[in-house]
Structures are given as structure tokens and as C-alpha cells.
PDB file of N, CA and C in Angstrom:
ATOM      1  N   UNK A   1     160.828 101.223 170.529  1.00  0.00           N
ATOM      2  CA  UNK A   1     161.910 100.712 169.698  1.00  0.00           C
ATOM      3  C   UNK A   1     162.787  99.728 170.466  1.00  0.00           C
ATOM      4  N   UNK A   2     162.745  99.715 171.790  1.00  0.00           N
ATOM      5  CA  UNK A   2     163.310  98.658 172.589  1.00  0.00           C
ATOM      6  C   UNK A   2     163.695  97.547 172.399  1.00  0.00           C
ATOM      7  N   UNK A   3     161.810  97.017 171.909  1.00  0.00           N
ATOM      8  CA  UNK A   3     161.855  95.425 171.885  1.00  0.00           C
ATOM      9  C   UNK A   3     161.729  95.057 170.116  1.00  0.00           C
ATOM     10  N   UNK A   4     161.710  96.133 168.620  1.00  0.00           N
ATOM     11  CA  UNK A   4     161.743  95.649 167.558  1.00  0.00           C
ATOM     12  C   UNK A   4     163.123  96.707 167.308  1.00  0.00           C
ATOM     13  N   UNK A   5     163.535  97.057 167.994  1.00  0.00           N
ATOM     14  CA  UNK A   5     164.636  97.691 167.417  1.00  0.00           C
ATOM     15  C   UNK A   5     166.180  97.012 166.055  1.00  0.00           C
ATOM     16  N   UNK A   6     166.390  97.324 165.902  1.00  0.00           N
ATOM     17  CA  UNK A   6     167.320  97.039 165.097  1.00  0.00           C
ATOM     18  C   UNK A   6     167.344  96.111 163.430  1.00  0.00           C
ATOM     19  N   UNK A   7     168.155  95.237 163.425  1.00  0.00           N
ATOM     20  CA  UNK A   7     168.078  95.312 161.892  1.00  0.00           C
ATOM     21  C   UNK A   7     167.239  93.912 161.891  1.00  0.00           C
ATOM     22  N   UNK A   8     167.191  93.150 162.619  1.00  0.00           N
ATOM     23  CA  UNK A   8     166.305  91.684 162.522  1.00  0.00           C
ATOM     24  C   UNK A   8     165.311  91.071 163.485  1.00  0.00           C
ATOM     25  N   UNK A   9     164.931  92.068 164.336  1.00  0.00           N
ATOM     26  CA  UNK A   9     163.899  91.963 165.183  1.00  0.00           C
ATOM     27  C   UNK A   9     162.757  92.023 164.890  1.00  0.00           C
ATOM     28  N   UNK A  10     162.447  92.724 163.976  1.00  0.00           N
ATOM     29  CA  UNK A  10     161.346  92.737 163.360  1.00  0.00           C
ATOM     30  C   UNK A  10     160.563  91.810 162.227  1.00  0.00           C
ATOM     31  N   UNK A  11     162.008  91.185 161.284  1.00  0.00           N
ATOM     32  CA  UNK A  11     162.103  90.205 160.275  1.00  0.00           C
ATOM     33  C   UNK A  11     161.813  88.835 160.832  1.00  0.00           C
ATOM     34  N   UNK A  12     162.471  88.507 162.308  1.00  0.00           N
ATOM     35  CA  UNK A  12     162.060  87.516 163.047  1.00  0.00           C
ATOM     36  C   UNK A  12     160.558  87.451 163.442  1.00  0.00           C
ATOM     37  N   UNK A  13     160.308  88.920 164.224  1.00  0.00           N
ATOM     38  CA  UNK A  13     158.949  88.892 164.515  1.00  0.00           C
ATOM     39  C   UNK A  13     157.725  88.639 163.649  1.00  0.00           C
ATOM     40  N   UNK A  14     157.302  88.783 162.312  1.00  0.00           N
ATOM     41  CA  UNK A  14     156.970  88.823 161.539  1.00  0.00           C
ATOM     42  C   UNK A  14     157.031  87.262 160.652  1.00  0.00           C
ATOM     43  N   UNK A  15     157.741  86.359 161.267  1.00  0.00           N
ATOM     44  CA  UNK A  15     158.126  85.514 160.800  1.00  0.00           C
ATOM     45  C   UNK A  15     157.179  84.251 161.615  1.00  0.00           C
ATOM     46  N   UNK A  16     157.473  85.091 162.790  1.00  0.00           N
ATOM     47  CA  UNK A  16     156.740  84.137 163.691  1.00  0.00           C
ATOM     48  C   UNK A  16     155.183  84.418 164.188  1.00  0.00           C
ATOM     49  N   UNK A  17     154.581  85.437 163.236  1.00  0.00           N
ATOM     50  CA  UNK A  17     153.176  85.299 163.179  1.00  0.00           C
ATOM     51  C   UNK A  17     152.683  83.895 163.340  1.00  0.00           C
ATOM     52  N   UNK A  18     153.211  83.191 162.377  1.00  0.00           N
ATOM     53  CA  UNK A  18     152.398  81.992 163.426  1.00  0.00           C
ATOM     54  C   UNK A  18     153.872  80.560 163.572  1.00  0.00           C
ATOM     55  N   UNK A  19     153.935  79.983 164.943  1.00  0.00           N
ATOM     56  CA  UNK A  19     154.169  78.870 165.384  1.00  0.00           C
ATOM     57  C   UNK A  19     155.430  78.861 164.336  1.00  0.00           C
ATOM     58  N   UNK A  20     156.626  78.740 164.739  1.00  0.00           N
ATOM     59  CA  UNK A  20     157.933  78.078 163.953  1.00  0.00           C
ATOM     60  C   UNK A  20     159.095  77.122 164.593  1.00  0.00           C
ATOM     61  N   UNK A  21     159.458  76.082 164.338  1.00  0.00           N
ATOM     62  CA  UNK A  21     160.432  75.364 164.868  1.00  0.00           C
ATOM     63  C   UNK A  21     161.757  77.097 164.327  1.00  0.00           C
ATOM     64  N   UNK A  22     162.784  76.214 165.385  1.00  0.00           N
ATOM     65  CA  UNK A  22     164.045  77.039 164.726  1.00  0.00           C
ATOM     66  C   UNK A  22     164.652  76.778 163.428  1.00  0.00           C
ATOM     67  N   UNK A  23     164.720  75.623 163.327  1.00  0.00           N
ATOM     68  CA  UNK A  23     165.264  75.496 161.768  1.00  0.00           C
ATOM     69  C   UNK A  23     164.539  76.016 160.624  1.00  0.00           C
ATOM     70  N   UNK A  24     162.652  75.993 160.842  1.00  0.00           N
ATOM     71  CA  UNK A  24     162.048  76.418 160.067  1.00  0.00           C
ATOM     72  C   UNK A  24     162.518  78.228 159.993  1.00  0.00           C
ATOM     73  N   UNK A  25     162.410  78.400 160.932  1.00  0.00           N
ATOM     74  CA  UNK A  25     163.458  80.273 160.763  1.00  0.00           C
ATOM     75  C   UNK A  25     164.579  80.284 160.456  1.00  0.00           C
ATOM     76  N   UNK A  26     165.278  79.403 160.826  1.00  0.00           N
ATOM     77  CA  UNK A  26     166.775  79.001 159.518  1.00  0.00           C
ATOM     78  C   UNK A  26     166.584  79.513 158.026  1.00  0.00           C
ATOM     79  N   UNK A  27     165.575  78.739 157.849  1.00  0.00           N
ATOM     80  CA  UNK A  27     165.450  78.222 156.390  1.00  0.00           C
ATOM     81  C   UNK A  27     164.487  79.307 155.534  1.00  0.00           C
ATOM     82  N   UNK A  28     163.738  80.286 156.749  1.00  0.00           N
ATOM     83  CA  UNK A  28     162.954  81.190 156.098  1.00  0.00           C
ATOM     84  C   UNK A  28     163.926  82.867 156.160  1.00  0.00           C
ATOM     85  N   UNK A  29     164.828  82.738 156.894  1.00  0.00           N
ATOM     86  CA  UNK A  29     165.598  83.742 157.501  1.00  0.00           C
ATOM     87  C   UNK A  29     167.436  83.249 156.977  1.00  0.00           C
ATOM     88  N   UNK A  30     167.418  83.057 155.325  1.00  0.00           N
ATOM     89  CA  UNK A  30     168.494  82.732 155.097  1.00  0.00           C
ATOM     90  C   UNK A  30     169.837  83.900 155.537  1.00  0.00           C
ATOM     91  N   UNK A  31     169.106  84.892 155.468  1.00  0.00           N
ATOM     92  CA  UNK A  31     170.325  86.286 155.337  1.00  0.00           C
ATOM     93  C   UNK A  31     171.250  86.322 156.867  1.00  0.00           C
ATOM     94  N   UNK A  32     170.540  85.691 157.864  1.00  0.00           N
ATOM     95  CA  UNK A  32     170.647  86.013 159.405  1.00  0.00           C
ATOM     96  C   UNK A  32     171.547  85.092 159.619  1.00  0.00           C
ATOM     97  N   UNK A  33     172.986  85.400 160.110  1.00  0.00           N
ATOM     98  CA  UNK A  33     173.423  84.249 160.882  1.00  0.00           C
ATOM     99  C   UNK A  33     172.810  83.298 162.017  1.00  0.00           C
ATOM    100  N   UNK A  34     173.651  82.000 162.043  1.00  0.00           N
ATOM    101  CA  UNK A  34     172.783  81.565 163.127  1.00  0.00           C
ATOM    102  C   UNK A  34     173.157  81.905 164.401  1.00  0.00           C
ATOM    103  N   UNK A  35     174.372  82.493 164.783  1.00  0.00           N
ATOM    104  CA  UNK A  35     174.603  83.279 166.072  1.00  0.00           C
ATOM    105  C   UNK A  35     173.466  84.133 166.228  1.00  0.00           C
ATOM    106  N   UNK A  36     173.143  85.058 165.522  1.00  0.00           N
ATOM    107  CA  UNK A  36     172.505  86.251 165.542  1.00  0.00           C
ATOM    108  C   UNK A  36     171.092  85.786 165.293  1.00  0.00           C
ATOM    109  N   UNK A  37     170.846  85.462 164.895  1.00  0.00           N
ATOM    110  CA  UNK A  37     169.250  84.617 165.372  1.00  0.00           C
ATOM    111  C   UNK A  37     169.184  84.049 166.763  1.00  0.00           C
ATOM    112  N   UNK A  38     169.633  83.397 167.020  1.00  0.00           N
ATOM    113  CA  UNK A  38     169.899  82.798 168.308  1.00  0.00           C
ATOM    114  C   UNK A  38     169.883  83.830 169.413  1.00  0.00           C
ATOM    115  N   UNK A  39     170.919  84.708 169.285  1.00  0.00           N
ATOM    116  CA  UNK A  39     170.962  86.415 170.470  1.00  0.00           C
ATOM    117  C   UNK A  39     169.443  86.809 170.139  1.00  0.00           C
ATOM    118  N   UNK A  40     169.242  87.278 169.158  1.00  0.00           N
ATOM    119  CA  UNK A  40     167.940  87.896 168.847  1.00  0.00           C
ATOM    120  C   UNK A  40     166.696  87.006 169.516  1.00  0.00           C
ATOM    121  N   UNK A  41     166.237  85.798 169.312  1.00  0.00           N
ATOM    122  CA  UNK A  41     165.275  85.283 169.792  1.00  0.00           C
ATOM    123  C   UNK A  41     165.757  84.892 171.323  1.00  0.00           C
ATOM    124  N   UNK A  42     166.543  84.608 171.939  1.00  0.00           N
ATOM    125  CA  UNK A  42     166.850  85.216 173.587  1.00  0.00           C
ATOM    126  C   UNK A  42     166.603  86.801 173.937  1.00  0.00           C
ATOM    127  N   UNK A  43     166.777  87.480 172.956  1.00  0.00           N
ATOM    128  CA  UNK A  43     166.147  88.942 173.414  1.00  0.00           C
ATOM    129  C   UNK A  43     164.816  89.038 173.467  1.00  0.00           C
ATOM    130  N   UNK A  44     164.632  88.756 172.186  1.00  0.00           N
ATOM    131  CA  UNK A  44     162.966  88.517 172.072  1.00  0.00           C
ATOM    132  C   UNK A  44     161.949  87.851 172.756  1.00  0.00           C
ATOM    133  N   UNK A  45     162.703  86.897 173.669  1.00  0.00           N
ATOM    134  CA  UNK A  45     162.385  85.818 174.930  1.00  0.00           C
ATOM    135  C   UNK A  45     162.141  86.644 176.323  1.00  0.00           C
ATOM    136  N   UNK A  46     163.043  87.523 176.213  1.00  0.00           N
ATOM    137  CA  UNK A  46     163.779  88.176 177.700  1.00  0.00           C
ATOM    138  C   UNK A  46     162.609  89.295 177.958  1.00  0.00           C
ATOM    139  N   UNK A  47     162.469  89.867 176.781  1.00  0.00           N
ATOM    140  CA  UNK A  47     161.715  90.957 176.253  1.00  0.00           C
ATOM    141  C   UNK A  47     160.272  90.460 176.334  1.00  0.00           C
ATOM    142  N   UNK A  48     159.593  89.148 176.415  1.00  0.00           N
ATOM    143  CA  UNK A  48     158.160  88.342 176.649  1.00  0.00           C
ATOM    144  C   UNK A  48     157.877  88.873 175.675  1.00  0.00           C
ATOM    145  N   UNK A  49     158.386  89.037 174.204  1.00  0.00           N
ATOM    146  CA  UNK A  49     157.402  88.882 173.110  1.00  0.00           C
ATOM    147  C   UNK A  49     157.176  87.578 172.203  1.00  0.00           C
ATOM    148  N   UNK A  50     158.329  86.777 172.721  1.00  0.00           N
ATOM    149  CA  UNK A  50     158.408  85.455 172.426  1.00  0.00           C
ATOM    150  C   UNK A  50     158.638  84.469 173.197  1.00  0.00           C
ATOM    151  N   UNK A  51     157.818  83.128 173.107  1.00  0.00           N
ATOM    152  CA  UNK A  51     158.160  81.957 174.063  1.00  0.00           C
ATOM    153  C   UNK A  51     158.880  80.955 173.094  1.00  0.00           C
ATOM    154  N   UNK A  52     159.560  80.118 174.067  1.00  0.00           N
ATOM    155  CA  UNK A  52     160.585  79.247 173.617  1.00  0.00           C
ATOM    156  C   UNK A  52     160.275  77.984 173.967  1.00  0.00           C
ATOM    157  N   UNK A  53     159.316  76.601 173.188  1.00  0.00           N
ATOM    158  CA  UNK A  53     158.963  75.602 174.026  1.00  0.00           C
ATOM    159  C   UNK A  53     159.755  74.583 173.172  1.00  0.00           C
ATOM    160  N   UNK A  54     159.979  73.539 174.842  1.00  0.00           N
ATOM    161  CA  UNK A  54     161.514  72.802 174.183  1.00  0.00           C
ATOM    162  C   UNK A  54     160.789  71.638 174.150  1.00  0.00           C
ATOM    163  N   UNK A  55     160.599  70.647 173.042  1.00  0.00           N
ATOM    164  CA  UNK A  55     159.676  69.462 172.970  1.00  0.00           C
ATOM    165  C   UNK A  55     160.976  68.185 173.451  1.00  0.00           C
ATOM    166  N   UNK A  56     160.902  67.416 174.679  1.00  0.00           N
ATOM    167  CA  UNK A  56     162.133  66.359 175.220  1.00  0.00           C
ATOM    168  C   UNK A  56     161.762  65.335 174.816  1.00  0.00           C
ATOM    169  N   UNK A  57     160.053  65.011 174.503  1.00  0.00           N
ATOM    170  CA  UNK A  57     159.777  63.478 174.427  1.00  0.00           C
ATOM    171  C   UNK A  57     160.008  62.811 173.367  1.00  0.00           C
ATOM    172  N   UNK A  58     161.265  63.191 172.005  1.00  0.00           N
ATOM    173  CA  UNK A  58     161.595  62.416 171.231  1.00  0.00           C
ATOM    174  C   UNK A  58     162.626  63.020 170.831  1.00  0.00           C
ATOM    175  N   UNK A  59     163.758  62.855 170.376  1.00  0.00           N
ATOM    176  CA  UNK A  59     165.016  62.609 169.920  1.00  0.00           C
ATOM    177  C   UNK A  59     164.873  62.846 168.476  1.00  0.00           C
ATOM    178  N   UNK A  60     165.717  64.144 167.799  1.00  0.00           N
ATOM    179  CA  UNK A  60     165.964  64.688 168.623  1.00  0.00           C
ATOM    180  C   UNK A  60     165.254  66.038 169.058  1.00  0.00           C
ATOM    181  N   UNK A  61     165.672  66.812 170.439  1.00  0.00           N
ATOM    182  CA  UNK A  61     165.163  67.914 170.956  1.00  0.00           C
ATOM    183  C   UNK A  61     164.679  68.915 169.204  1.00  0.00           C
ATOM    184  N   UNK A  62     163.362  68.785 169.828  1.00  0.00           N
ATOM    185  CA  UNK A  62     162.822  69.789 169.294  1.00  0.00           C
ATOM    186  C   UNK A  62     162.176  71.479 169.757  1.00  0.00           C
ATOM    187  N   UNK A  63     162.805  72.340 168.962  1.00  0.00           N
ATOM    188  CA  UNK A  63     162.039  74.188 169.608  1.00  0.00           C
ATOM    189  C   UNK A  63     161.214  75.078 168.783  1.00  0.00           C
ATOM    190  N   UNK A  64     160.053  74.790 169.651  1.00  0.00           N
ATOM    191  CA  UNK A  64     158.997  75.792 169.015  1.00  0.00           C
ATOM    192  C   UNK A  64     159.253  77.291 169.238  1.00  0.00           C
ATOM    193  N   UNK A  65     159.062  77.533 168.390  1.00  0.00           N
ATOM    194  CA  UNK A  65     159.423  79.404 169.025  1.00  0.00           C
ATOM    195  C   UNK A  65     157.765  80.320 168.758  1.00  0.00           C
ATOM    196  N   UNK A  66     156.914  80.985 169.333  1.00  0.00           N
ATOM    197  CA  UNK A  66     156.038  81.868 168.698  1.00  0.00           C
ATOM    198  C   UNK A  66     155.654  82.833 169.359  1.00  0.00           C
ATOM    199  N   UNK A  67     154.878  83.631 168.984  1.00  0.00           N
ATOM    200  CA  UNK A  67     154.402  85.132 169.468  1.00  0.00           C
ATOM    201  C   UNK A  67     153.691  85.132 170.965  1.00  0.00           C
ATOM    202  N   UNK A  68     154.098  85.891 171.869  1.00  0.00           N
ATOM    203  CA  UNK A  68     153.006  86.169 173.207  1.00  0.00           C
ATOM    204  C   UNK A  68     151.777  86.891 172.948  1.00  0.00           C
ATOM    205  N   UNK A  69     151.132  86.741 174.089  1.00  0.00           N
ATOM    206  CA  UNK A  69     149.916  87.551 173.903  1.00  0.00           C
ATOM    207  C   UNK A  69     150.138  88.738 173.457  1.00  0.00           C
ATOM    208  N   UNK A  70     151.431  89.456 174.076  1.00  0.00           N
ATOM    209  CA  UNK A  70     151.676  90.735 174.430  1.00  0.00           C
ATOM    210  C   UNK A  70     153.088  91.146 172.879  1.00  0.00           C
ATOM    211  N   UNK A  71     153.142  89.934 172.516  1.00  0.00           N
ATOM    212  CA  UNK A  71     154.237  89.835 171.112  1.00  0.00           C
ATOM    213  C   UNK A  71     152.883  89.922 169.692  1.00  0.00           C
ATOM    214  N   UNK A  72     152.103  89.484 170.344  1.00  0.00           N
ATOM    215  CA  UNK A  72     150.563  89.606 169.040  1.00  0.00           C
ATOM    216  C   UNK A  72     150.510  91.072 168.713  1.00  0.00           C
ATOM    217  N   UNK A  73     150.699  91.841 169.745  1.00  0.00           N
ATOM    218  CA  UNK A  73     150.202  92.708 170.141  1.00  0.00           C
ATOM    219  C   UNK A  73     150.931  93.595 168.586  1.00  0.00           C
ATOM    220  N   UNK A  74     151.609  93.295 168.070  1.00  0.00           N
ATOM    221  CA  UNK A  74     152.508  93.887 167.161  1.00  0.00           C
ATOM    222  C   UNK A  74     151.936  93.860 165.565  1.00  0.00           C
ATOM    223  N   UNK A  75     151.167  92.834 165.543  1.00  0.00           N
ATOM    224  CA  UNK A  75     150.872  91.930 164.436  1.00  0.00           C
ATOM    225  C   UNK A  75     150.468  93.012 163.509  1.00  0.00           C
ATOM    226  N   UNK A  76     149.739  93.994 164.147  1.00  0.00           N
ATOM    227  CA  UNK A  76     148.976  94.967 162.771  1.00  0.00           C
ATOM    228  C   UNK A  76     150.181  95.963 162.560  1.00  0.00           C
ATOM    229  N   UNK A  77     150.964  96.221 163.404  1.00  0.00           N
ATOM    230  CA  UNK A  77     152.368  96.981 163.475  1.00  0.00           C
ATOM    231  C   UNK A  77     152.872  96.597 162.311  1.00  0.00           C
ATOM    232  N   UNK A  78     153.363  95.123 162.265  1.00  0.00           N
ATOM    233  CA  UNK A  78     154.531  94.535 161.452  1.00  0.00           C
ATOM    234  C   UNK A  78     153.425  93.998 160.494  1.00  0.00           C
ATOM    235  N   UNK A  79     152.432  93.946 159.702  1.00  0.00           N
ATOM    236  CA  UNK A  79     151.710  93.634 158.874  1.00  0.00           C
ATOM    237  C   UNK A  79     151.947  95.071 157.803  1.00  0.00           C
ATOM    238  N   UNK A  80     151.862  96.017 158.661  1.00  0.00           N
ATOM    239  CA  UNK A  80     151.921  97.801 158.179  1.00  0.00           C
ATOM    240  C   UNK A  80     153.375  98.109 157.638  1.00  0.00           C
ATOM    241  N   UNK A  81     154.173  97.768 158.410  1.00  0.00           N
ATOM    242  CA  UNK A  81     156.009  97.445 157.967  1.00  0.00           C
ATOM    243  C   UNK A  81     155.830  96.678 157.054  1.00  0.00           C
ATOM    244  N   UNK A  82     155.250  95.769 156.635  1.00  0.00           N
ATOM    245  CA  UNK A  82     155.870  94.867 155.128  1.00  0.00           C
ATOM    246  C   UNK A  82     154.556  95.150 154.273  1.00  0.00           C
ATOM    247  N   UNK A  83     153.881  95.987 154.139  1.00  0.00           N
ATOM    248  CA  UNK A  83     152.942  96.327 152.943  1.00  0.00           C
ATOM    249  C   UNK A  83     153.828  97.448 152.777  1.00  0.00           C
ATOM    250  N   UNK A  84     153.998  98.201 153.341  1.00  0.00           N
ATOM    251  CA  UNK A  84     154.902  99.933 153.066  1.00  0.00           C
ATOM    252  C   UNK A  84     156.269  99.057 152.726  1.00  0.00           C
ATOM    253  N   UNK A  85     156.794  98.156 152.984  1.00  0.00           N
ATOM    254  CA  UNK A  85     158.117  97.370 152.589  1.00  0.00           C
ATOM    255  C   UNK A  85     158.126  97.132 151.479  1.00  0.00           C
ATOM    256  N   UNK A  86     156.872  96.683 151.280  1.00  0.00           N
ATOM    257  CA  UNK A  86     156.633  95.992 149.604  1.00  0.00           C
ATOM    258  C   UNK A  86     156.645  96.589 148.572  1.00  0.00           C
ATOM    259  N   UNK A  87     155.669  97.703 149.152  1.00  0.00           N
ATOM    260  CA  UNK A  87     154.511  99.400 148.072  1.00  0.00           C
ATOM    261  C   UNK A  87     156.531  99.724 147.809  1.00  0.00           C
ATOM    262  N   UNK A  88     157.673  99.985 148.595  1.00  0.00           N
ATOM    263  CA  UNK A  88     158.711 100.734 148.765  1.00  0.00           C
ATOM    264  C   UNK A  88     159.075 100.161 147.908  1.00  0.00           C
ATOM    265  N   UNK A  89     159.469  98.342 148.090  1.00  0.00           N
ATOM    266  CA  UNK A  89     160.220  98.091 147.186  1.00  0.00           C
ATOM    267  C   UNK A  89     159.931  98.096 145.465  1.00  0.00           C
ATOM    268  N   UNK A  90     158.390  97.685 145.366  1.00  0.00           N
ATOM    269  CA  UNK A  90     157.692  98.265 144.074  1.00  0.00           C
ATOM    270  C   UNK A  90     158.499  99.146 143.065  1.00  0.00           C
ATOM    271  N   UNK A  91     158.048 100.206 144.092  1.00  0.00           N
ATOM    272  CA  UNK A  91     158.837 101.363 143.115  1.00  0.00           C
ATOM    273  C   UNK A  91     160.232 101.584 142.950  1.00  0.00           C
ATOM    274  N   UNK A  92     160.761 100.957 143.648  1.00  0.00           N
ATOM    275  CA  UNK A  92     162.565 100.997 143.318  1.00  0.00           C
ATOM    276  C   UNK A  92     163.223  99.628 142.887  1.00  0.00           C
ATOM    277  N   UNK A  93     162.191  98.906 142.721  1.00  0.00           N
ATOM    278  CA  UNK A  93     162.280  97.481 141.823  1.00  0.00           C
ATOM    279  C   UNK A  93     162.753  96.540 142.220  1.00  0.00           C
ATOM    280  N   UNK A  94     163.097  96.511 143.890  1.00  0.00           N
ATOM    281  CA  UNK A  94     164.012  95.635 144.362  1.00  0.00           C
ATOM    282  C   UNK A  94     162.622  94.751 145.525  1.00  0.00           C
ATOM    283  N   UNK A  95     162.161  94.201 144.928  1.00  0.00           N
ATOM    284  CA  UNK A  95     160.713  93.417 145.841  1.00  0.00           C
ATOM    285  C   UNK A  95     161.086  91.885 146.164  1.00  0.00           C
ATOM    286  N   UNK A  96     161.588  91.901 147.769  1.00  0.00           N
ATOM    287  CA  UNK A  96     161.344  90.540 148.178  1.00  0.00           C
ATOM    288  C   UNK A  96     160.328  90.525 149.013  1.00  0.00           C
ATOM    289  N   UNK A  97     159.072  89.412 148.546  1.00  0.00           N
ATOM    290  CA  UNK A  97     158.766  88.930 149.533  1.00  0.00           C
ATOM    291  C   UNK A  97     158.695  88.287 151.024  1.00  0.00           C
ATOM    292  N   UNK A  98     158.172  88.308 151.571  1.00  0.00           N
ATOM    293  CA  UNK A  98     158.129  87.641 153.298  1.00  0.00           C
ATOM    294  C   UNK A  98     156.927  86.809 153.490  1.00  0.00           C
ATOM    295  N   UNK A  99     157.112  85.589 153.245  1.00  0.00           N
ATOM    296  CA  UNK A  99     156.636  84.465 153.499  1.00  0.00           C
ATOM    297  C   UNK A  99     155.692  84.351 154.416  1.00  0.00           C
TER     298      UNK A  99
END
């Protein structure tokens, strides 16, 4: 529970199944402040389940953010969290999808 602990670690992780600029997690992760995205994917950095690549050769700075070998490692984890998320919300009628 260390490294998906809490309320958006996991929503991030899951997000970044594959390859995302930051704004693209902006824009897919409306509920999240952007402070708190920001702390979270430095944890998630610190933690080597996520790399942070900073593109300099054009203006302006662009950041890839995506999964480690060892952040993959989760994928059938957090695939299992949002089918039981979904089946949950089903029945109590409140079903958002995750992109």
C-alpha cells in the first residue's frame, strides 16, 4: 500500500498505462488538483514506478510521464481495481468510466 496508497495514486497509475504528457493527465484527471497531481507523480517518481522525461529541444518544455518496468508490474492489479470499480458502480448506478 506504500506506493498506490491513498486516494489518487492509483487513478494516476492507471492512467498512465500507456505514455502521457502532463497536461494530457490534466485533462483526463479533471477531479485532481494540479498541486496534488504534481506531489503525487514526484511520489510516484521517488517510488520508481514512474519516469519523468523532460523533452528541451523545442519550446515549449515538454513532460512525458509513464509506467516503469517495475510500475507495469501493477497493470493486472489496477486493470482488477477498475472492472470491480465498474461491476461496483453498476449496481449502485453511479458508473464513471476511466479512459
Amino acid at each position: 500500500m506504500k506506493y498506490i496508497g491513498g486516494k489518487w495514486k492509483a487513478v494516476i497509475l492507471i492512467h498512465l498505462i500507456e505514455k502521457k504528457r502532463y497536461n494530457e493527465l490534466r485533462k483526463e484527471c479533471p477531479m485532481i488538483t494540479e498541486r496534488t497531481l504534481s506531489l503525487q507523480l514526484k511520489e510516484l517518481e521517488a517510488d520508481g514506478l514512474v519516469t519523468r522525461t523532460v523533452h528541451t529541444d523545442k519550446a515549449p518544455l515538454k513532460v512525458d510521464y509513464e509506467l516503469t518496468e517495475f510500475g507495469r508490474t501493477l497493470i493486472p492489479l489496477l486493470e482488477s481495481i477498475a472492472l470491480w470499480g465498474r461491476e461496483t458502480a453498476s449496481r449502485t448506478g453511479a458508473v464513471q468510466q476511466v479512459k
